[in-house]
PDB file of N, CA and C in Angstrom:
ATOM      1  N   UNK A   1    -115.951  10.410 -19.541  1.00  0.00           N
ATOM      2  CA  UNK A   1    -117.242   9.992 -20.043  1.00  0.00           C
ATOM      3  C   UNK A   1    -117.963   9.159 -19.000  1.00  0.00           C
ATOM      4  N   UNK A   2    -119.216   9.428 -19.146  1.00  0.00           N
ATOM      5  CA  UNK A   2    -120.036   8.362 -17.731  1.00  0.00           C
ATOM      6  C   UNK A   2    -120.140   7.400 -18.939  1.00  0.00           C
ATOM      7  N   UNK A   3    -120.994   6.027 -17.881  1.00  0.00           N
ATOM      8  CA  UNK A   3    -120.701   4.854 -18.158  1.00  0.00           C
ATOM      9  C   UNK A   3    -121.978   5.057 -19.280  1.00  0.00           C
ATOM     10  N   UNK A   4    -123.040   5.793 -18.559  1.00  0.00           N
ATOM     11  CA  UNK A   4    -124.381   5.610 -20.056  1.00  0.00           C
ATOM     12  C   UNK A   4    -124.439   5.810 -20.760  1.00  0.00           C
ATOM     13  N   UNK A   5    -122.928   6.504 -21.471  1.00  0.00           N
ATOM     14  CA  UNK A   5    -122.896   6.638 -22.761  1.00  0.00           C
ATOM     15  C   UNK A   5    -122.396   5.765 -23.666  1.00  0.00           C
ATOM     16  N   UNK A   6    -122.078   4.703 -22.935  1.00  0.00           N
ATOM     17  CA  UNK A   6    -121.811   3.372 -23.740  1.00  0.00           C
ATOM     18  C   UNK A   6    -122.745   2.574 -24.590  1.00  0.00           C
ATOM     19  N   UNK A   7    -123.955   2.810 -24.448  1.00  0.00           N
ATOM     20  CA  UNK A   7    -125.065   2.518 -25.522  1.00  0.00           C
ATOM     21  C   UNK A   7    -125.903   3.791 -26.323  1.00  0.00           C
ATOM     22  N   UNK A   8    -125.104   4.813 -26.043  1.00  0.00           N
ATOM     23  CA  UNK A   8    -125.256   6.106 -26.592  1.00  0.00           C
ATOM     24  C   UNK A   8    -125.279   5.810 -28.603  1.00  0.00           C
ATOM     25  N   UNK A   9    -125.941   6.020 -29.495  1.00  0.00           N
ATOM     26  CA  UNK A   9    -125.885   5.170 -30.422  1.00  0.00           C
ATOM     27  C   UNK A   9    -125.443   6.673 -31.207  1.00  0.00           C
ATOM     28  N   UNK A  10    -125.591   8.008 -30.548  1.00  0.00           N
ATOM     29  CA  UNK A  10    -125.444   9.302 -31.541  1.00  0.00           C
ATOM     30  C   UNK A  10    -124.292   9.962 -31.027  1.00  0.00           C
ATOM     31  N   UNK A  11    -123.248   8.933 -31.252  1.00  0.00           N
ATOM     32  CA  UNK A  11    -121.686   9.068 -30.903  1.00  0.00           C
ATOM     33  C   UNK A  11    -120.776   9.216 -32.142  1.00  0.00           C
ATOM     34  N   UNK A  12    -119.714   9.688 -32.620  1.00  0.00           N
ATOM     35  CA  UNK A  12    -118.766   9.083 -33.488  1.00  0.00           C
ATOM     36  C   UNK A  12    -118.320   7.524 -32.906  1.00  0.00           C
ATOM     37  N   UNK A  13    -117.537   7.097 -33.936  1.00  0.00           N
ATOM     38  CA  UNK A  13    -117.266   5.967 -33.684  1.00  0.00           C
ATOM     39  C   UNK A  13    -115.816   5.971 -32.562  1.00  0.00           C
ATOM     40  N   UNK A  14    -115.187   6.884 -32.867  1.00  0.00           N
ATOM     41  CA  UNK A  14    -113.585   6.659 -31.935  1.00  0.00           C
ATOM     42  C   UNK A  14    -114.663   7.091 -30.489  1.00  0.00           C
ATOM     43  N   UNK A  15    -115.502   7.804 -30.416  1.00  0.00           N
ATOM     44  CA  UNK A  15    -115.916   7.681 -28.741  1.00  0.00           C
ATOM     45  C   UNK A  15    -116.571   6.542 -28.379  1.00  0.00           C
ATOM     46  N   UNK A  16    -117.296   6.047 -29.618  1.00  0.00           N
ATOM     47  CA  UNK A  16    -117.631   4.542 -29.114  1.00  0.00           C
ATOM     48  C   UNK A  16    -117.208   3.407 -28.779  1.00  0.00           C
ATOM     49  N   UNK A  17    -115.548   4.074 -29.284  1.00  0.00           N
ATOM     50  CA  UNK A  17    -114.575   2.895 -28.721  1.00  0.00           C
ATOM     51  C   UNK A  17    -114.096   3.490 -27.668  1.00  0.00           C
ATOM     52  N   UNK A  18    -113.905   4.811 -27.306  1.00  0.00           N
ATOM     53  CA  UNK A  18    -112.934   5.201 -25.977  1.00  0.00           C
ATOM     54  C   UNK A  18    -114.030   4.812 -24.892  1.00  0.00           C
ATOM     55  N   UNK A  19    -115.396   4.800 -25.035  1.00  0.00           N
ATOM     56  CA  UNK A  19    -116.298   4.599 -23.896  1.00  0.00           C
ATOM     57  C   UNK A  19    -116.326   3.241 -23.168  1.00  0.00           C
ATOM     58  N   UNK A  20    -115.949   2.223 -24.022  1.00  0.00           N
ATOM     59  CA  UNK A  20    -115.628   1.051 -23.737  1.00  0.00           C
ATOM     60  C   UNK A  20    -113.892   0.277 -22.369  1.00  0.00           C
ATOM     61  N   UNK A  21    -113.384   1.659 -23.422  1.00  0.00           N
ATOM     62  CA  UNK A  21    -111.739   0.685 -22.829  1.00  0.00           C
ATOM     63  C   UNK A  21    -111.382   2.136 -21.773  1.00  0.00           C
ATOM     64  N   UNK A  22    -112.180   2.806 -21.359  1.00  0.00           N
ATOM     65  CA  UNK A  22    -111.870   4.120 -20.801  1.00  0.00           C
ATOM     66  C   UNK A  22    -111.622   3.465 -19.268  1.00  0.00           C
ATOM     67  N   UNK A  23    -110.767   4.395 -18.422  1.00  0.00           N
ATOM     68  CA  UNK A  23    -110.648   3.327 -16.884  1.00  0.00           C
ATOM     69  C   UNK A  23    -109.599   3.250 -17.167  1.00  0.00           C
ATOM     70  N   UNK A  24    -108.709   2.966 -15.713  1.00  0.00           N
ATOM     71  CA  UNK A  24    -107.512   2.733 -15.650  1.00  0.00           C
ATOM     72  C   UNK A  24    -107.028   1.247 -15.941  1.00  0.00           C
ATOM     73  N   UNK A  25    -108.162   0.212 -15.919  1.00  0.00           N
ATOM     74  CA  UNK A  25    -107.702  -1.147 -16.017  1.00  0.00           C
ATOM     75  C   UNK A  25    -108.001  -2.158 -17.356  1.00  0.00           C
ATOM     76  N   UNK A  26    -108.925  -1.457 -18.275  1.00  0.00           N
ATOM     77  CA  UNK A  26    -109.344  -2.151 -19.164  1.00  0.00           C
ATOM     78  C   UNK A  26    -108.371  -2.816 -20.417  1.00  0.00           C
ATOM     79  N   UNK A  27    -107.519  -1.714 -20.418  1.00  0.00           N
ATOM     80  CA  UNK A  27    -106.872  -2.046 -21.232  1.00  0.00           C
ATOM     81  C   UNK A  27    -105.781  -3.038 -21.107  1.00  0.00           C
ATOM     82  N   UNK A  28    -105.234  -3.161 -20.310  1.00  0.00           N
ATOM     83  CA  UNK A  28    -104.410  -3.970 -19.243  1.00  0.00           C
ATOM     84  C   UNK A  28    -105.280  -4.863 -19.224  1.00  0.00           C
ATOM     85  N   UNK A  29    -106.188  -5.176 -18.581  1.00  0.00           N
ATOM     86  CA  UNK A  29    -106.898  -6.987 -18.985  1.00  0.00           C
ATOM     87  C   UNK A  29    -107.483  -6.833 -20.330  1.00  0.00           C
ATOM     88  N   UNK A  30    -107.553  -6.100 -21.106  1.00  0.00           N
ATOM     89  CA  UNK A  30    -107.547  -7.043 -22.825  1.00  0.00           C
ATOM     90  C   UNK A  30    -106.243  -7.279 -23.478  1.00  0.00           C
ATOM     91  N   UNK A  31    -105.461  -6.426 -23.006  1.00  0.00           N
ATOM     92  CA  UNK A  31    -104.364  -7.046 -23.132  1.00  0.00           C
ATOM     93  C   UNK A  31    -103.794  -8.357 -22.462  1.00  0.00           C
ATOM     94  N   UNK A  32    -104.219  -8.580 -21.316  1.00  0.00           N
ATOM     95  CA  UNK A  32    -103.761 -10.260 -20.234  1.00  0.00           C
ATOM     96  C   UNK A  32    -104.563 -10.913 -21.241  1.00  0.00           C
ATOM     97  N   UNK A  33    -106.095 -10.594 -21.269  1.00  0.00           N
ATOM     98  CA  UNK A  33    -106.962 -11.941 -21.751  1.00  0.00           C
ATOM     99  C   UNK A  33    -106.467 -12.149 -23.381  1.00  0.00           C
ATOM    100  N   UNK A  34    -105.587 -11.848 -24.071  1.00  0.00           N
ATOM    101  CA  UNK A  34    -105.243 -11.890 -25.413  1.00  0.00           C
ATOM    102  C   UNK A  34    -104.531 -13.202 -25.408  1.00  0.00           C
ATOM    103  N   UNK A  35    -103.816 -13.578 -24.328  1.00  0.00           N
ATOM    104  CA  UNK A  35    -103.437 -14.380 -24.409  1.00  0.00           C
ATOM    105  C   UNK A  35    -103.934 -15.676 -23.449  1.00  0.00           C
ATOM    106  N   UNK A  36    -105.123 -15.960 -23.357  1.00  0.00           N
ATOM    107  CA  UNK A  36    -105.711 -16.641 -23.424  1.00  0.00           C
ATOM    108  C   UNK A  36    -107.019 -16.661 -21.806  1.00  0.00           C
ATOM    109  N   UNK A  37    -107.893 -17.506 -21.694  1.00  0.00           N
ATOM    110  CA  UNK A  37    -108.954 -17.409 -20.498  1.00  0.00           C
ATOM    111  C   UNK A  37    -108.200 -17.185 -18.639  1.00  0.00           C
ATOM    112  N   UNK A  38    -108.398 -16.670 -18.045  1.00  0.00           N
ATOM    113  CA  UNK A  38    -107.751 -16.425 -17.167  1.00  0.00           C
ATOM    114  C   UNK A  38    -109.394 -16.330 -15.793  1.00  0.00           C
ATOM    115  N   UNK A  39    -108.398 -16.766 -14.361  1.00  0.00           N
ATOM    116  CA  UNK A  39    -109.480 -17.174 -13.433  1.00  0.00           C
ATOM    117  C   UNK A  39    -109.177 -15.391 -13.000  1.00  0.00           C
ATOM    118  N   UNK A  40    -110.756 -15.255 -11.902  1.00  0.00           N
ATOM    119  CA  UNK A  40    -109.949 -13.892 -11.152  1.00  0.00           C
ATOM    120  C   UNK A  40    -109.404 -13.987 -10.789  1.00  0.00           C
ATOM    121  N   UNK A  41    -108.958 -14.907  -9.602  1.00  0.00           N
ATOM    122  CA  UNK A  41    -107.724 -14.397  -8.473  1.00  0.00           C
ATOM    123  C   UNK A  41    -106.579 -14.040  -9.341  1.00  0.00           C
ATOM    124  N   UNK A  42    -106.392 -15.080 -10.658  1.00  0.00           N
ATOM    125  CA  UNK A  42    -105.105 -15.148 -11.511  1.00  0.00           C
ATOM    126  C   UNK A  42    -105.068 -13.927 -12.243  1.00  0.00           C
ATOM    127  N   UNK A  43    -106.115 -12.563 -12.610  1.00  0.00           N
ATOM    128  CA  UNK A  43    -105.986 -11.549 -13.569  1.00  0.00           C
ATOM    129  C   UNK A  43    -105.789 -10.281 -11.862  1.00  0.00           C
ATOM    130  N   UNK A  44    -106.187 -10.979 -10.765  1.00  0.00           N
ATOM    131  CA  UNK A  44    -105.864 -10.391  -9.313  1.00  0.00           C
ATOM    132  C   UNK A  44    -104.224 -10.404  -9.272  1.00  0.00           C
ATOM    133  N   UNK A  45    -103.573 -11.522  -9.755  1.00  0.00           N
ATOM    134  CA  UNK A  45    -102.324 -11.158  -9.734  1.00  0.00           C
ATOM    135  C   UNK A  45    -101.703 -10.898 -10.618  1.00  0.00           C
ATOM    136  N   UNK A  46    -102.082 -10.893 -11.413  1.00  0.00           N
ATOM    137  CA  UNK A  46    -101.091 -10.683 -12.995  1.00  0.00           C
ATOM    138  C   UNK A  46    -101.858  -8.635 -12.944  1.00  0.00           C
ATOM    139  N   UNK A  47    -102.290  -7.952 -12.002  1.00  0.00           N
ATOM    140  CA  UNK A  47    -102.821  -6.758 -12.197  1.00  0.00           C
ATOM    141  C   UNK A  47    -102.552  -5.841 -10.759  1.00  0.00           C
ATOM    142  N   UNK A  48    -101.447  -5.521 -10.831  1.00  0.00           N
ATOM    143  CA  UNK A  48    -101.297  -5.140  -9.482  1.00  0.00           C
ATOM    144  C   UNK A  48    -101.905  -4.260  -8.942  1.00  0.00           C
ATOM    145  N   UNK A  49    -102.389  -3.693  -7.649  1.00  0.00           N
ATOM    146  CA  UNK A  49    -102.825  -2.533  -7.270  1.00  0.00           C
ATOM    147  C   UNK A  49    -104.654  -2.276  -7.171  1.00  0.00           C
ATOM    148  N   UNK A  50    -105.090  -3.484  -8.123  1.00  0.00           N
ATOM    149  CA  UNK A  50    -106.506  -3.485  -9.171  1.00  0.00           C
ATOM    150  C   UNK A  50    -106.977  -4.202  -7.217  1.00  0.00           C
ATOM    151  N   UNK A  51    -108.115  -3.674  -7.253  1.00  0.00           N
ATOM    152  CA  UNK A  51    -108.692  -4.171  -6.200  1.00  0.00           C
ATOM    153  C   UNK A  51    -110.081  -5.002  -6.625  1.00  0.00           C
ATOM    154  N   UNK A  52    -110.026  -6.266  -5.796  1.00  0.00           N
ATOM    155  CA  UNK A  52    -110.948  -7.571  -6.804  1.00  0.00           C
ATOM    156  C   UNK A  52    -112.485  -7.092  -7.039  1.00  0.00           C
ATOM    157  N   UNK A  53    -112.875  -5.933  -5.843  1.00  0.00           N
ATOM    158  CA  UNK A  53    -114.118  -4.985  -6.375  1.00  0.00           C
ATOM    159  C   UNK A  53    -114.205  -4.140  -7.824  1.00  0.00           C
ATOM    160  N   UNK A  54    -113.018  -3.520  -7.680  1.00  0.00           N
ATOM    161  CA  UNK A  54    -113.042  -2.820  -9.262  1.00  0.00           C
ATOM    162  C   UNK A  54    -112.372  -3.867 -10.619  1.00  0.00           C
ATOM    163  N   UNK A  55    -112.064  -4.974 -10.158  1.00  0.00           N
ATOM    164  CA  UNK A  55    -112.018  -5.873 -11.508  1.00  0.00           C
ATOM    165  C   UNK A  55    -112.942  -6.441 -11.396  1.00  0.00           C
ATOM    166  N   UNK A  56    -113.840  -6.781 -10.314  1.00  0.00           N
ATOM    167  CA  UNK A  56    -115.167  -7.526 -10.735  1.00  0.00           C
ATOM    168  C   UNK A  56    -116.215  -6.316 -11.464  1.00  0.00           C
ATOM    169  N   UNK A  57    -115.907  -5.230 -11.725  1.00  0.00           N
ATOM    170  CA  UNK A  57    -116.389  -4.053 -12.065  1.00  0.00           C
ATOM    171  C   UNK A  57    -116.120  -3.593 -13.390  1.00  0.00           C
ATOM    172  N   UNK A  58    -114.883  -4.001 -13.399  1.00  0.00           N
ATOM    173  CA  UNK A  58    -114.510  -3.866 -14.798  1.00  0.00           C
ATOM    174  C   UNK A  58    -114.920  -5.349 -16.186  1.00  0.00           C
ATOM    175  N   UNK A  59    -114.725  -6.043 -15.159  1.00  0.00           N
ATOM    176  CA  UNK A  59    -115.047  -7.168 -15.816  1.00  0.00           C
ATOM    177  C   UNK A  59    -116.525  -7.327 -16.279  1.00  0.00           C
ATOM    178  N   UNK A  60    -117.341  -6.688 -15.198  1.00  0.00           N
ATOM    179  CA  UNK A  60    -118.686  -7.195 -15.967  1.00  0.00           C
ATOM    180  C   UNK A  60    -118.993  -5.942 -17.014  1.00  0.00           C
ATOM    181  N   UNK A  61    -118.266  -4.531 -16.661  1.00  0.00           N
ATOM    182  CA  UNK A  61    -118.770  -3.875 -17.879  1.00  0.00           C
ATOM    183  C   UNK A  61    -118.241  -4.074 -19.219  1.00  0.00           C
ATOM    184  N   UNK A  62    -116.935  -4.391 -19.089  1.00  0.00           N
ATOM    185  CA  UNK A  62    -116.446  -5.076 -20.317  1.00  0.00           C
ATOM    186  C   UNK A  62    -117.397  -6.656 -21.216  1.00  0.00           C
ATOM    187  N   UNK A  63    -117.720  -7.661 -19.880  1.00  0.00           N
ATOM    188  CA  UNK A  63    -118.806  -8.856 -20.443  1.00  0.00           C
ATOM    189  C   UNK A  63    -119.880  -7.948 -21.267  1.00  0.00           C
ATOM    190  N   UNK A  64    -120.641  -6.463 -20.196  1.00  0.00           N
ATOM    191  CA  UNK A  64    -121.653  -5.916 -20.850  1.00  0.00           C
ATOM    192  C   UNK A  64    -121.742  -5.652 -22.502  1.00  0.00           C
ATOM    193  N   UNK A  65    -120.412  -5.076 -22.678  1.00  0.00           N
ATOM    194  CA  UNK A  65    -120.011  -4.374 -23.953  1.00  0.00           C
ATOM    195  C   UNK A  65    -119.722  -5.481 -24.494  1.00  0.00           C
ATOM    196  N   UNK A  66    -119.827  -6.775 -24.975  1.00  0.00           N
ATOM    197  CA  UNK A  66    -119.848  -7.781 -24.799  1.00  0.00           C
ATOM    198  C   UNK A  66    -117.981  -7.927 -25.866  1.00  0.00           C
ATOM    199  N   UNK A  67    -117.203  -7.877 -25.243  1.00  0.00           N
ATOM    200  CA  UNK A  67    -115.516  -7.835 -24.910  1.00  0.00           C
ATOM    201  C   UNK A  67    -115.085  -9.171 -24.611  1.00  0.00           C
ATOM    202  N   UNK A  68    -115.616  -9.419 -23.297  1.00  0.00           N
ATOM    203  CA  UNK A  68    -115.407 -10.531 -22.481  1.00  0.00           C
ATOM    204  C   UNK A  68    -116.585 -10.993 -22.298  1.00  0.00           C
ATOM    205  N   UNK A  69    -116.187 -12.833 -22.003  1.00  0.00           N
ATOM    206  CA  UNK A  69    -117.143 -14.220 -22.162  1.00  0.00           C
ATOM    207  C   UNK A  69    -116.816 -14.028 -20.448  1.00  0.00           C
ATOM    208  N   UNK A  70    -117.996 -14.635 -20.263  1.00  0.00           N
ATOM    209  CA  UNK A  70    -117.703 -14.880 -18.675  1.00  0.00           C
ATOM    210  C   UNK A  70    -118.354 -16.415 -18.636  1.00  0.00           C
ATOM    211  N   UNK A  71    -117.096 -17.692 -17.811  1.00  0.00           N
ATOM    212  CA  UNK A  71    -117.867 -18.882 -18.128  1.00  0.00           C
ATOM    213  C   UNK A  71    -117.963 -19.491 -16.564  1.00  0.00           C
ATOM    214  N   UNK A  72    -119.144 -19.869 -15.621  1.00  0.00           N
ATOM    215  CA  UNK A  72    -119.392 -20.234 -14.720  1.00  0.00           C
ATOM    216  C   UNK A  72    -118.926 -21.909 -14.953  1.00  0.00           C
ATOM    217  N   UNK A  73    -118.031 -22.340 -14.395  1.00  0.00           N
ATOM    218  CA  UNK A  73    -118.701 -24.177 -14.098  1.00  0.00           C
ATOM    219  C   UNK A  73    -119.239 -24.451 -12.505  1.00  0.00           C
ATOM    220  N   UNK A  74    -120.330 -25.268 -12.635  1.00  0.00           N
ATOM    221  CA  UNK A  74    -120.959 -26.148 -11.848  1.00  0.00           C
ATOM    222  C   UNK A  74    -120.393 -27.039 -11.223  1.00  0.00           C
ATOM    223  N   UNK A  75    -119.183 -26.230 -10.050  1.00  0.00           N
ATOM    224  CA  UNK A  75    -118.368 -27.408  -9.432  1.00  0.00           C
ATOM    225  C   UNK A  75    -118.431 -26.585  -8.066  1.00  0.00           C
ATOM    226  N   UNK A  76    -117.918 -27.277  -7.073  1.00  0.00           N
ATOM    227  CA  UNK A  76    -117.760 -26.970  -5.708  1.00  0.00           C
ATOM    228  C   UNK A  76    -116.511 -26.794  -5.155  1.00  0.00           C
ATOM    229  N   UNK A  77    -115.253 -25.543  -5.157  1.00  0.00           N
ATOM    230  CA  UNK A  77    -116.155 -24.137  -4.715  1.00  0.00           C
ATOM    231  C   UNK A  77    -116.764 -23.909  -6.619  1.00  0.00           C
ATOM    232  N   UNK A  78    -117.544 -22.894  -6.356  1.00  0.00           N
ATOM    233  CA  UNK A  78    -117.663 -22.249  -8.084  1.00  0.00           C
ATOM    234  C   UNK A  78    -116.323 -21.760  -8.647  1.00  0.00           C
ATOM    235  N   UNK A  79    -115.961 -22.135  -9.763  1.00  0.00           N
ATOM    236  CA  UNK A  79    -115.187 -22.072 -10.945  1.00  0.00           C
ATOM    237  C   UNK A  79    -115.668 -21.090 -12.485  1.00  0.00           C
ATOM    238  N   UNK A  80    -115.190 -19.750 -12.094  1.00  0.00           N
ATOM    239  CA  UNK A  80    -115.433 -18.792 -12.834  1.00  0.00           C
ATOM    240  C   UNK A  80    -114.108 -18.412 -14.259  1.00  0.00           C
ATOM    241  N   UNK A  81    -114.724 -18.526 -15.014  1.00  0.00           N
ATOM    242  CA  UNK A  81    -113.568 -18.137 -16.222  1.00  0.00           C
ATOM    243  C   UNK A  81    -113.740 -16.798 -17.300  1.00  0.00           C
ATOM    244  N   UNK A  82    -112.607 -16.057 -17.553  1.00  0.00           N
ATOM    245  CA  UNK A  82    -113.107 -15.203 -18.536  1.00  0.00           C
ATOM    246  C   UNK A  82    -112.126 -15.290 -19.131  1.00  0.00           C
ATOM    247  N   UNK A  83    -112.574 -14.790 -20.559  1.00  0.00           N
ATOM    248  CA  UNK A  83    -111.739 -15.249 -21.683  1.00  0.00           C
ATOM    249  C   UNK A  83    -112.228 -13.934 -22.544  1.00  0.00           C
ATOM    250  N   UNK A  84    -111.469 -13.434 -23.820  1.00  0.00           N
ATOM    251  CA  UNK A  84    -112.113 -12.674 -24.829  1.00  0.00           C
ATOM    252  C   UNK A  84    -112.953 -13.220 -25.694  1.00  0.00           C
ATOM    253  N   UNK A  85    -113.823 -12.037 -26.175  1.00  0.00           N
ATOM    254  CA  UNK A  85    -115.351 -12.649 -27.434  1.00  0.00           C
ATOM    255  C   UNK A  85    -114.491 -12.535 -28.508  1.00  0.00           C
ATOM    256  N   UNK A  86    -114.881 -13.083 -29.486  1.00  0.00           N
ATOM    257  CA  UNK A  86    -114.268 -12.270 -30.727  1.00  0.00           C
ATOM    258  C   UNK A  86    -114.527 -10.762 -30.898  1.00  0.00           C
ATOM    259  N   UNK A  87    -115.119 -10.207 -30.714  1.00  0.00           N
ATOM    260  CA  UNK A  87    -115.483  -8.932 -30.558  1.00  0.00           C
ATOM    261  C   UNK A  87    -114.752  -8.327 -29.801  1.00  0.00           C
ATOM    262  N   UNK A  88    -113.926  -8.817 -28.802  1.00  0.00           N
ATOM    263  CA  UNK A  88    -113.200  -8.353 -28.126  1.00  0.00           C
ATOM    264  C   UNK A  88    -111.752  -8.327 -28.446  1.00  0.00           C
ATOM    265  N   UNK A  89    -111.665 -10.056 -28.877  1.00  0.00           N
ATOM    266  CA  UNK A  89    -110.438  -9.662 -29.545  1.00  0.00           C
ATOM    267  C   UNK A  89    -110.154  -8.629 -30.940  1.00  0.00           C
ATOM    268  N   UNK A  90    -111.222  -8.716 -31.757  1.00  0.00           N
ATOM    269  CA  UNK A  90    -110.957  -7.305 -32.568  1.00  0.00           C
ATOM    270  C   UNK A  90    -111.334  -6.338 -31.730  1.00  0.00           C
ATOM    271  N   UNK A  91    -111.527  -5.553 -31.117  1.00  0.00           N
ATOM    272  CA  UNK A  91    -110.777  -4.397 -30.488  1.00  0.00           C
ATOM    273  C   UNK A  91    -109.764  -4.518 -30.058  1.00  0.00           C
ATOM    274  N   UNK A  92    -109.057  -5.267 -29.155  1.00  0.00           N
ATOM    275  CA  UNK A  92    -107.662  -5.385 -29.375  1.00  0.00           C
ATOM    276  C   UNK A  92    -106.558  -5.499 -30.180  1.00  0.00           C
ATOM    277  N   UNK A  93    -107.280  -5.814 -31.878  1.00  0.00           N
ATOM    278  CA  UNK A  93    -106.677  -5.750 -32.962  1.00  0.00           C
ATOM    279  C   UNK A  93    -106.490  -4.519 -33.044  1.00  0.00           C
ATOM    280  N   UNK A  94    -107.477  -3.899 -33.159  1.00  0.00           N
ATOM    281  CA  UNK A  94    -107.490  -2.370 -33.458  1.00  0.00           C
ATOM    282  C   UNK A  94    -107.031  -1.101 -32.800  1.00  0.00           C
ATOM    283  N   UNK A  95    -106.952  -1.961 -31.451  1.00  0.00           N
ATOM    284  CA  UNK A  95    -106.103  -1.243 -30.650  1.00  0.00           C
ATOM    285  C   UNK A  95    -104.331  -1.527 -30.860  1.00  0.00           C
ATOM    286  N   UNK A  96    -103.799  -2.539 -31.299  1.00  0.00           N
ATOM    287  CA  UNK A  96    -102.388  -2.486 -31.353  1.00  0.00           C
ATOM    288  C   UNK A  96    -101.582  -1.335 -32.287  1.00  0.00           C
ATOM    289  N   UNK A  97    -102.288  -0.289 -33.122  1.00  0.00           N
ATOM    290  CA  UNK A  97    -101.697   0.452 -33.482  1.00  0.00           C
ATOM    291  C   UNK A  97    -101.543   1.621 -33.350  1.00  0.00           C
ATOM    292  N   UNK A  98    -102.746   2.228 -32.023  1.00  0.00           N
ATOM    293  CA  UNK A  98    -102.368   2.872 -31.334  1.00  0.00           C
ATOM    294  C   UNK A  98    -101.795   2.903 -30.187  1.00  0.00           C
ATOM    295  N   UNK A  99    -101.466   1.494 -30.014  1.00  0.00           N
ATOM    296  CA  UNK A  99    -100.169   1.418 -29.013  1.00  0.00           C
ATOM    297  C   UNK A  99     -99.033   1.159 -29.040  1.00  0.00           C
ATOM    298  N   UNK A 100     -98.716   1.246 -30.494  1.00  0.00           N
ATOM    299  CA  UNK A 100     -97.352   1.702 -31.151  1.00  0.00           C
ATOM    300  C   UNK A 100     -97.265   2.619 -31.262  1.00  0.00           C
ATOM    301  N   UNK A 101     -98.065   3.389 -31.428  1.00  0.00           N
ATOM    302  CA  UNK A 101     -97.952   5.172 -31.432  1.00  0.00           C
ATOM    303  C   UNK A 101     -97.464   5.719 -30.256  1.00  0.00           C
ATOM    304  N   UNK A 102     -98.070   5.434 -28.928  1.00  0.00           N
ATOM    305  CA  UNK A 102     -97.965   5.421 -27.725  1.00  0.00           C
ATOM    306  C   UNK A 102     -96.968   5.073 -27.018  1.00  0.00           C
ATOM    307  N   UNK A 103     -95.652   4.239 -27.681  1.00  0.00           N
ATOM    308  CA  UNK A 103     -94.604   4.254 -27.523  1.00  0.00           C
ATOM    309  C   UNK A 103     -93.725   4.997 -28.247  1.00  0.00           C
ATOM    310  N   UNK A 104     -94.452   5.148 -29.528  1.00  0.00           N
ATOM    311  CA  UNK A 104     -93.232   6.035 -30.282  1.00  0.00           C
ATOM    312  C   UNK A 104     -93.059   7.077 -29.322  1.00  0.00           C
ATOM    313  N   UNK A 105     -94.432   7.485 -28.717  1.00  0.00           N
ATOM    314  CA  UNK A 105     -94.695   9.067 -28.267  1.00  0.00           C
ATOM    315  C   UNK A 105     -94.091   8.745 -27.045  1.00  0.00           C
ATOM    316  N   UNK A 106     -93.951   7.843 -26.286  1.00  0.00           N
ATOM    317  CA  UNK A 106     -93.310   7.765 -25.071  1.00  0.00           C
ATOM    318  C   UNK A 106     -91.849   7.777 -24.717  1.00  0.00           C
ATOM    319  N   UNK A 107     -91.004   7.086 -26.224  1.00  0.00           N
ATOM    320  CA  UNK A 107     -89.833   7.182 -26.828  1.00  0.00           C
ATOM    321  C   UNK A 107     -89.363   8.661 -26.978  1.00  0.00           C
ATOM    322  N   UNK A 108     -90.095   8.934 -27.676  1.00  0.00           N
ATOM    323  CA  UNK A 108     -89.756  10.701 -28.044  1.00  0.00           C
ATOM    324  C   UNK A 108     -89.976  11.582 -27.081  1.00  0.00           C
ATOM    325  N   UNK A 109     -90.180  11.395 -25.766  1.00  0.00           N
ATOM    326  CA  UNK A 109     -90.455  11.835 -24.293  1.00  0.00           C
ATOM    327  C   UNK A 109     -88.988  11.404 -23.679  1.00  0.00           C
ATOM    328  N   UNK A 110     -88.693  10.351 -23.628  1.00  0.00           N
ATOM    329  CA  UNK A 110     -87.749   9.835 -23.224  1.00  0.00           C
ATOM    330  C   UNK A 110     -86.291  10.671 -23.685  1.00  0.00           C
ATOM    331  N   UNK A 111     -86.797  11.009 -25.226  1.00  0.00           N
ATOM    332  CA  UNK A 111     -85.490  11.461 -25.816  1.00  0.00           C
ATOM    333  C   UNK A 111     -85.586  12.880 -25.497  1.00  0.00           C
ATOM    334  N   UNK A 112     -86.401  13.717 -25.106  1.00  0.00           N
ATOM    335  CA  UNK A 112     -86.578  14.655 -25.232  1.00  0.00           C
ATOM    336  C   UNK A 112     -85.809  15.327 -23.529  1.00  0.00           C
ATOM    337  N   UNK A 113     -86.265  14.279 -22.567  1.00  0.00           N
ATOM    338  CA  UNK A 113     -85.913  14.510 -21.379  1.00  0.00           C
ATOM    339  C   UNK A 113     -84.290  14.110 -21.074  1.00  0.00           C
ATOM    340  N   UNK A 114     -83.960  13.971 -22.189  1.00  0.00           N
ATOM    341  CA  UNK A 114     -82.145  13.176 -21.853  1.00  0.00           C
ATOM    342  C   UNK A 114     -81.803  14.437 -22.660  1.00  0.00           C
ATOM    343  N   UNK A 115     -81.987  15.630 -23.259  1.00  0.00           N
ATOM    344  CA  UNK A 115     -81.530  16.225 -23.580  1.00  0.00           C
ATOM    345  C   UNK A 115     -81.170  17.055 -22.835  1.00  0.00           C
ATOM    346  N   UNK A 116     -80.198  17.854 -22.431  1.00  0.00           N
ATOM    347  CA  UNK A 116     -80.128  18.841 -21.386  1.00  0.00           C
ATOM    348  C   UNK A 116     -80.534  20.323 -22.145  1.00  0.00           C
ATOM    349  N   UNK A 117     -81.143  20.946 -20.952  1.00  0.00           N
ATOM    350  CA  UNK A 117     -81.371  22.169 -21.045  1.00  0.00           C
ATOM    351  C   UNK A 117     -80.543  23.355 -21.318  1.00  0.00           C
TER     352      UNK A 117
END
């Protein structure tokens, strides 16, 4: 899905949620920020591989979809924080039960491949 269909309003609703958390990293930082506000460099390391261009990328389209708070302080160097909206954290509510599914299904992969042929 391109990104402009994220304010696409003549969607079902499950694409209006896949348009949001779609990307290889989104889900992975609503899952970090669940547990509580985190700096970049610190979601830079808790995210391996994520390059600080495409989390500053991900991050503001997620702030867009308004997911994530983004909080500037007025100190010297600048002191940037993001944290989840409530809005964000319910999608992550709503997401935990299809990511029990997602293990069952990954489980039953697992079992499937220990079986011999």
């Amino acid at each position: 899905m391109r990104r402009s269909r994220a304010r696409d309003t003549e969607v079902c609703g499950v694409t209006a949620a896949i348009v949001v958390i779609e990307g290889k990293w989104k889900t992975l930082l609503l899952w970090i920020l669940e547990s509580g506000p985190y700096r970049p460099g610190e979601l830079l390391r808790k995210v391996p591989g994520i390059s600080e261009k495409v989390l500053t990328q991900a991050l503001r389209e997620m702030e867009s979809d308004g997911l994530v708070h983004r909080e500037v302080y007025d100190v010297v160097p600048p002191k940037t924080v993001y944290s989840l909206t409530p809005f964000g954290r319910e999608l992550s509510e709503a997401l935990a039960p299809l990511s029990e599914w997602g293990h069952r299904r990954l489980d039953r992969l697992t079992e499937e491949q220990a079986v011999p042929s």
